[in-house]
Structure formats: C-alpha cells, structure tokens
Protein backbone atom coordinates (compact mmCIF):
# COMPACT_ATOMS: atom_id res chain seq x y z
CA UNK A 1 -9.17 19.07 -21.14
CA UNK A 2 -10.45 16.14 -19.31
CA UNK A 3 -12.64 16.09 -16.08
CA UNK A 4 -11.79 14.10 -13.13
CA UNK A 5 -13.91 13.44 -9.89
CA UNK A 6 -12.61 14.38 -6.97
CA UNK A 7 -12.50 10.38 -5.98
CA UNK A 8 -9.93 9.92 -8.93
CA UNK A 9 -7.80 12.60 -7.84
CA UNK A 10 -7.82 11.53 -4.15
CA UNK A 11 -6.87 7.82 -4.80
CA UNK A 12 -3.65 8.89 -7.22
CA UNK A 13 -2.33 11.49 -4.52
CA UNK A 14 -2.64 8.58 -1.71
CA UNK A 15 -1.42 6.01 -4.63
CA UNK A 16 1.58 8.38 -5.82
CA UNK A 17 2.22 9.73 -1.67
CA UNK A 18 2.45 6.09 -0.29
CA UNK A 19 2.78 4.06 -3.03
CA UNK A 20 6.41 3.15 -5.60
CA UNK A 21 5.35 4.26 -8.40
CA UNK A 22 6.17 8.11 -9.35
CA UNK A 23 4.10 10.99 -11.16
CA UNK A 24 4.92 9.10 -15.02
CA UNK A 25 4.35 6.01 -13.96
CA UNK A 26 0.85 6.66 -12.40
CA UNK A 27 0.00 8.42 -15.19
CA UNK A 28 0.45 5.74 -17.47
CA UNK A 29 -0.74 3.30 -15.45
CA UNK A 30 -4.47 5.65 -15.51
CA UNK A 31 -4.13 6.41 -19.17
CA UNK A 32 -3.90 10.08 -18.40
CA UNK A 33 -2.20 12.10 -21.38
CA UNK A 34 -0.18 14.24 -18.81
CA UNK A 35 1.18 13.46 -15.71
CA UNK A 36 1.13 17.91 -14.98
CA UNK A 37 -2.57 16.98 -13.52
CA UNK A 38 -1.27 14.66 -10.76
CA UNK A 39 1.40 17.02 -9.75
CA UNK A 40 -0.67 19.71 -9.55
CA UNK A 41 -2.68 17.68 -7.18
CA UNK A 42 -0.12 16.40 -5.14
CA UNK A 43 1.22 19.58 -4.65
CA UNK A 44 -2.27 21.08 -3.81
CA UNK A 45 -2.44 18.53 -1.47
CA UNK A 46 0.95 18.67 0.15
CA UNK A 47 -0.16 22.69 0.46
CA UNK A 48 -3.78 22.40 2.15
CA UNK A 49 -4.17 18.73 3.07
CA UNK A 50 -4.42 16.65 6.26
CA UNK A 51 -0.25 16.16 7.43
CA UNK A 52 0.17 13.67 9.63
CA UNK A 53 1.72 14.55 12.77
CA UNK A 54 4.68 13.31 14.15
CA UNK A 55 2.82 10.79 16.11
CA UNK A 56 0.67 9.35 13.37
CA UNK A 57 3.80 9.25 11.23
CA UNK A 58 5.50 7.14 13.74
CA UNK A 59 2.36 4.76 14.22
CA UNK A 60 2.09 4.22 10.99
CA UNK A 61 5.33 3.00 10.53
CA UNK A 62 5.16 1.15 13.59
CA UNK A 63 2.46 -0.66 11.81
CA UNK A 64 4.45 -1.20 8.72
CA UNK A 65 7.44 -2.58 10.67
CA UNK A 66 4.89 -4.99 13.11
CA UNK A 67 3.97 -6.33 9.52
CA UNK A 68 6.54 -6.79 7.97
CA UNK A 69 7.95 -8.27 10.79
CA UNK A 70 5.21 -11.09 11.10
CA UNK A 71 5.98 -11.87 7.84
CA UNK A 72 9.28 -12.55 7.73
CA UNK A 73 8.90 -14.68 11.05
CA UNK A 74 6.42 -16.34 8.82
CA UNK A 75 8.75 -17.22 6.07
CA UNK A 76 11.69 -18.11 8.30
CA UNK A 77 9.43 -20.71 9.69
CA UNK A 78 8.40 -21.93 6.51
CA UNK A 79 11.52 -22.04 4.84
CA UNK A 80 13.18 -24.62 8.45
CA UNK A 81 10.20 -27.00 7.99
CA UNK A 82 8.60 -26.25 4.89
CA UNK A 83 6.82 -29.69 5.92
CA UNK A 84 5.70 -28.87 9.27
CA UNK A 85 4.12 -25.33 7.58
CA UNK A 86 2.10 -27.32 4.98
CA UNK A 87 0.54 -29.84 7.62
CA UNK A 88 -0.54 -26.94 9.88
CA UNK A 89 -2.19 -25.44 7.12
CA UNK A 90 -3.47 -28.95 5.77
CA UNK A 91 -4.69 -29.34 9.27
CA UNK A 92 -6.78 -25.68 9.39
CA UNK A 93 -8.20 -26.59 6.26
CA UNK A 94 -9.64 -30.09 7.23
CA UNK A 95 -11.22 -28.72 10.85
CA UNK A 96 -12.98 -26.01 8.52
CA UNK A 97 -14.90 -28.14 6.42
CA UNK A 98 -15.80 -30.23 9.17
C-alpha cells in the first residue's frame, strides 16, 4: 500500500474538485494503481473540509466570468485587426528594451 503526503492528496482533491479531469483520469495522470485513494479523499474532504459559502462561491465565479470575459474581448479585437493587435504588441516590446 503506498504512502502519500498530505501535499499530494491536497493538490488531487483541489485538481479533481475544480479541475476536468475525473477520479480515472487523475489517477492515471499520477501513476496511482487505484483511483479508490482519491475518492476516498475527496469524499473525506467533501465530509470535513473548508465549503465555500454562498458568497465565496459566487465570487469566485464572478472571477471566472471577469476572465473569461477579458479574454474573449481580447480575441474579438484581435481577430477585426489582427494587424493593429500585432503593432501594439510590436510597439510594447520595442519601449521595453529601450
């Protein structure tokens, strides 16, 4: 039976809670023979640990949406003057090494 730190087991429950990827795929992706572990810890967290209130929930996806937001006004701009996007950028660059 293998040991893991208490690190380890805190970054997959935060990877597998607000990450894609599910309790296989994690697994895998840590070389872990089982994925029985990882539920067990989700589920021990989901049972004891820190929820977020309904306030943190909705600042948090606040944040997510004020993000993803930025972006897309980011490509939009690029993708009307793809030109215009490059020079600003080419611009930013030169005044830096300046």
């Amino acid at each position: 039976m293998a040991k893991y730190s208490e690190e380890f087991k805190i970054k997959l429950v935060n990877e597998y809670l607000y990450g894609s990827l599910g309790y296989n795929s994690l697994s895998k992706k840590y070389n872990m023979p089982s994925s029985t572990p990882l539920k067990n810890w989700v589920n021990a967290y989901k049972a004891q640990g820190k929820k977020l209130s309904r306030e943190e929930e909705l600042e948090r996806e606040n944040e997510l949406l004020r993000l993803e937001n930025a972006y897309l006004k980011k490509l939009r701009a690029f993708r009307e003057n793809p030109n215009a996007f490059h020079e600003k950028h080419r611009q930013k660059r030169h005044s830096n090494s300046n």
